[in-house]
C-alpha atoms as a PDB file:
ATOM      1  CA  UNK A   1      10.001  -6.549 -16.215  1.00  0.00           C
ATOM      2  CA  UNK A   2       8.540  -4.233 -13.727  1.00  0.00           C
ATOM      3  CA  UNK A   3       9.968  -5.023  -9.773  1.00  0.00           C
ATOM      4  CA  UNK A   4       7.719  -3.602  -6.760  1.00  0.00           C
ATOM      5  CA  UNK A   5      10.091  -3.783  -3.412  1.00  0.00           C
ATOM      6  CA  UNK A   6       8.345  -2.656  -0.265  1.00  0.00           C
ATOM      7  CA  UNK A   7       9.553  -1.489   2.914  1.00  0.00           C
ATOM      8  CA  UNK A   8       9.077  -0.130   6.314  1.00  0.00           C
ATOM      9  CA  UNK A   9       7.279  -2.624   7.831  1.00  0.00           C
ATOM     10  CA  UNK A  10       7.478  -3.603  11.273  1.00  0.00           C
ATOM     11  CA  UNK A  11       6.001  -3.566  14.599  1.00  0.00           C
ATOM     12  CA  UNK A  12       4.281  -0.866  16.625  1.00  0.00           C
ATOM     13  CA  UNK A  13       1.841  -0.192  19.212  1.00  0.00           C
ATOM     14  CA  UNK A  14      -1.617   0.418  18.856  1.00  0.00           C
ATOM     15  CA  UNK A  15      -2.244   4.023  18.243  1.00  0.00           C
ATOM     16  CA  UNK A  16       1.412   4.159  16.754  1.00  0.00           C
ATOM     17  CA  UNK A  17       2.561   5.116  12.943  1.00  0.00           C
ATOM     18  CA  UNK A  18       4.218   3.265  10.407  1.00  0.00           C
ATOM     19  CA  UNK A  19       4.744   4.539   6.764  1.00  0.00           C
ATOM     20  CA  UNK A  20       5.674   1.887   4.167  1.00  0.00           C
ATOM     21  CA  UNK A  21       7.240   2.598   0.795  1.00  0.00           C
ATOM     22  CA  UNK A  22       7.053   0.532  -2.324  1.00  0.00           C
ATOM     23  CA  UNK A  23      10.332   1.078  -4.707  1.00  0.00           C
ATOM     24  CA  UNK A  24       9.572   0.402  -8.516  1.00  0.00           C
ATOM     25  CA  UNK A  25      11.589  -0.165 -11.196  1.00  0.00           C
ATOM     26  CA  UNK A  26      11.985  -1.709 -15.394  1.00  0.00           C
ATOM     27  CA  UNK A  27       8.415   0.220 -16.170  1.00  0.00           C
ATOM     28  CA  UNK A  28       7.229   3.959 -16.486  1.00  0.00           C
ATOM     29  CA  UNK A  29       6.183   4.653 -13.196  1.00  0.00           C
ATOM     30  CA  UNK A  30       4.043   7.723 -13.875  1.00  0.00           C
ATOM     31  CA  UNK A  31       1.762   5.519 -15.950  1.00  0.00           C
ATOM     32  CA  UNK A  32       0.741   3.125 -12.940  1.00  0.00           C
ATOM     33  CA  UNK A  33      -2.056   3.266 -10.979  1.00  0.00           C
ATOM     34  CA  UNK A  34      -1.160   2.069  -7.659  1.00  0.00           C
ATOM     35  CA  UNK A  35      -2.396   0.628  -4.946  1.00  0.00           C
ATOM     36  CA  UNK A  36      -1.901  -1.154  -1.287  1.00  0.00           C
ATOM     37  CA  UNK A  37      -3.476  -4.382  -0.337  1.00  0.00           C
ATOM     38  CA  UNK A  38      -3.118  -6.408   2.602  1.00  0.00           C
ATOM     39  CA  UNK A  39      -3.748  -9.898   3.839  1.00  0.00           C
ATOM     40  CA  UNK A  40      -4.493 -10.411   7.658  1.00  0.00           C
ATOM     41  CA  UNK A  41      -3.718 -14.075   9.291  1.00  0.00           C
ATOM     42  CA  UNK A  42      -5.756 -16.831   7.751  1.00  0.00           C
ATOM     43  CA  UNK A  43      -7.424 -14.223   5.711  1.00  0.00           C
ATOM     44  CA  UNK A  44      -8.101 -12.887   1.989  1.00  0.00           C
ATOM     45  CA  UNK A  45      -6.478  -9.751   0.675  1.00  0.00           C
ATOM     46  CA  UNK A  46      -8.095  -6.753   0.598  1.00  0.00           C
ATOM     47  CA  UNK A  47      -8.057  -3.539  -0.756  1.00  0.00           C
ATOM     48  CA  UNK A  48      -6.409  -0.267   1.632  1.00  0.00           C
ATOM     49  CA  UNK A  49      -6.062   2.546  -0.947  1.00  0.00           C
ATOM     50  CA  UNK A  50      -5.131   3.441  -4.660  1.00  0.00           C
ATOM     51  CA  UNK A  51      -3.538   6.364  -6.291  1.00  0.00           C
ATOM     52  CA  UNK A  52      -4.113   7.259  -9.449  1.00  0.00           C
ATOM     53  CA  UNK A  53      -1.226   8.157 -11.485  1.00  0.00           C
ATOM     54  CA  UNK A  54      -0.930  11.532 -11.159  1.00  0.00           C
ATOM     55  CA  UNK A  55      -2.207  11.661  -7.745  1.00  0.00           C
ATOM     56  CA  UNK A  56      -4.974  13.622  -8.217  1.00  0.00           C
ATOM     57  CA  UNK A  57      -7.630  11.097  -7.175  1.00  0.00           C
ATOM     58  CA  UNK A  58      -7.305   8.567  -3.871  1.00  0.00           C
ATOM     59  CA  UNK A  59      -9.452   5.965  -2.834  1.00  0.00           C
ATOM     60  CA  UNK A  60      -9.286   4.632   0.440  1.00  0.00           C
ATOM     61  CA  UNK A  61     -11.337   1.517   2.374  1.00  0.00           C
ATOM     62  CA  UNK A  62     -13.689   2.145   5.034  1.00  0.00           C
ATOM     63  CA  UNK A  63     -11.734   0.403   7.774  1.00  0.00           C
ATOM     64  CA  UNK A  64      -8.451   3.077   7.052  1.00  0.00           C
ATOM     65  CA  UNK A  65     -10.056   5.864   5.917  1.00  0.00           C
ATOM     66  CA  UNK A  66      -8.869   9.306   8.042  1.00  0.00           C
ATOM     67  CA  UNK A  67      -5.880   7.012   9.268  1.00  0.00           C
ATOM     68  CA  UNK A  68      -3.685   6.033   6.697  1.00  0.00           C
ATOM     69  CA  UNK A  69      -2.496   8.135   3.749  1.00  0.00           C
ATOM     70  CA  UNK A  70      -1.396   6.762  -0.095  1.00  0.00           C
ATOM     71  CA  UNK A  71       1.281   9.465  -1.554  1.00  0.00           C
ATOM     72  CA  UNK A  72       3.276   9.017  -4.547  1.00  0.00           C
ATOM     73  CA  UNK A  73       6.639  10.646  -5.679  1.00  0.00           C
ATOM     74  CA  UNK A  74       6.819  10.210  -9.436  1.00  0.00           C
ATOM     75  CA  UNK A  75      10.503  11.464  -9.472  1.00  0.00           C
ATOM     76  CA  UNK A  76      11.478   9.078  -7.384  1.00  0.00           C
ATOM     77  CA  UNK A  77       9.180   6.206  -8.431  1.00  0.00           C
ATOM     78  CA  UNK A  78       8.052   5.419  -5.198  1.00  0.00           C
ATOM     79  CA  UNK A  79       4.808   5.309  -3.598  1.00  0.00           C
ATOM     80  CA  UNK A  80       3.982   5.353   0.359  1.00  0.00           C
ATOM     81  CA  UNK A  81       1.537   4.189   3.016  1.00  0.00           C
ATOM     82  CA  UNK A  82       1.736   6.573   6.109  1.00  0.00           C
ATOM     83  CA  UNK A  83      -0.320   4.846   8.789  1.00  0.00           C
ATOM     84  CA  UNK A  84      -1.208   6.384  11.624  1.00  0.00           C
ATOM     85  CA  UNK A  85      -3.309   5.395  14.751  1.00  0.00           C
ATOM     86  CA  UNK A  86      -2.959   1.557  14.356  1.00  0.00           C
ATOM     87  CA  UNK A  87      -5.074  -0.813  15.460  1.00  0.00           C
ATOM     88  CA  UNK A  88      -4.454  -4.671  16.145  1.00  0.00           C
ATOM     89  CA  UNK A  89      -6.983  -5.275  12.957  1.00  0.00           C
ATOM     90  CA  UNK A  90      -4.394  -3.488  10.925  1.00  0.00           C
ATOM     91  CA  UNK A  91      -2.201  -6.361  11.042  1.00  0.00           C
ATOM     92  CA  UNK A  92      -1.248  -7.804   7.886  1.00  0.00           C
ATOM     93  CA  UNK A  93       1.120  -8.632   4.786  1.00  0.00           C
ATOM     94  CA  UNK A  94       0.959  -5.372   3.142  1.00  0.00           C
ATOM     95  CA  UNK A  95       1.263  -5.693  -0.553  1.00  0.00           C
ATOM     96  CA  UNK A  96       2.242  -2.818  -3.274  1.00  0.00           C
ATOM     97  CA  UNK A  97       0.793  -3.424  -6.826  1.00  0.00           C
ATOM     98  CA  UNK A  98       0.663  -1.179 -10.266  1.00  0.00           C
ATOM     99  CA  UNK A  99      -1.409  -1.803 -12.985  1.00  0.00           C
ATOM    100  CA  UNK A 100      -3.209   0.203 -15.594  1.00  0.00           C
ATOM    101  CA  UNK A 101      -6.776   0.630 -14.138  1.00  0.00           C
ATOM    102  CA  UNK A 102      -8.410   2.155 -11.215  1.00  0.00           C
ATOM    103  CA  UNK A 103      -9.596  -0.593  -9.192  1.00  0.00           C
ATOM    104  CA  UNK A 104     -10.272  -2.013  -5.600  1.00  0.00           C
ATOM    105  CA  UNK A 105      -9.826  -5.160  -6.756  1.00  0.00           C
ATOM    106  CA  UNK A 106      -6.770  -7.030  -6.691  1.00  0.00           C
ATOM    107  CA  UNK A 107      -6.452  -7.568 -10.483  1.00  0.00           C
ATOM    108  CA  UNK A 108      -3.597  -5.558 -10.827  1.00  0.00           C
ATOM    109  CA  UNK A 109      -0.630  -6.957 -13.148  1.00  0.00           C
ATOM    110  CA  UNK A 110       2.477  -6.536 -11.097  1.00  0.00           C
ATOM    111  CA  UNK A 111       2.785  -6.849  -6.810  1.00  0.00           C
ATOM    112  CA  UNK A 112       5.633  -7.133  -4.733  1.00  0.00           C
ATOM    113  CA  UNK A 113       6.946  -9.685  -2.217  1.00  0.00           C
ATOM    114  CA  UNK A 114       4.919  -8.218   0.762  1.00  0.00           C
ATOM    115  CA  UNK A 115       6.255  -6.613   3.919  1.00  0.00           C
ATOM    116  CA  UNK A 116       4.796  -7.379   7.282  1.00  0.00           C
ATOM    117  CA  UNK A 117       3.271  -4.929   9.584  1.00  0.00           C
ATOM    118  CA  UNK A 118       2.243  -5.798  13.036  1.00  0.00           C
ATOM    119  CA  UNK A 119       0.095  -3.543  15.622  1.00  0.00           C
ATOM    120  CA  UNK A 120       0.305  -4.844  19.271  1.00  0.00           C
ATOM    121  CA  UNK A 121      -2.193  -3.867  21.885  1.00  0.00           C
END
């Protein structure tokens, strides 16, 4: 059974950085596209970025794009989320998932418990 822990959320000011990582384990990591969602207050989740799995393509949304940053380390079966200049609108439940296609939609097979990130202004 394939486990996604995140971490690194928190709280920081507006303009700040955060970088989240997402810890996998009881699957092949290198054969997982993955990708970050997030789920603002009273909102639906949306899509922040994929990776595929050998990290030579990215896709990013519109709203992050030129701030945040999807890396992977396949050696250490771990992917991350640097974030830099926050915004208040970046607040969320951030949410790690793998699956087996490339896709902004959240149709991917395995997530993990969420970690909350908070931008203050």
């Amino acid at each position: 059974q394939v486990q996604l822990v995140e971490s690194g959320g928190g709280l920081a000011q507006a303009g700040g950085s955060l970088r989240l990582s997402c810890a996998v384990s009881g699957g092949i990591f290198s054969n997982y596209v993955m990708a970050w969602f997030r789920q603002p207050p009273g909102k639906e989740r949306e899509f922040v970025a994929l990776i595929s799995q050998s990290g030579s393509y990215t896709n990013y949304a519109t709203s992050v794009k030129g701030r945040f940053t999807i890396s992977r380390d396949n050696a250490k079966n771990t992917v991350y989320l640097q974030m830099n200049s926050l915004k208040p609108e970046d607040t969320a439940t951030y949410y790690c998932a793998a699956g087996s296609v490339i896709t902004t939609r959240p149709q991917y097979n395995n997530w993990g418990q969420g970690t909350q990130v908070t931008a203050s202004s």
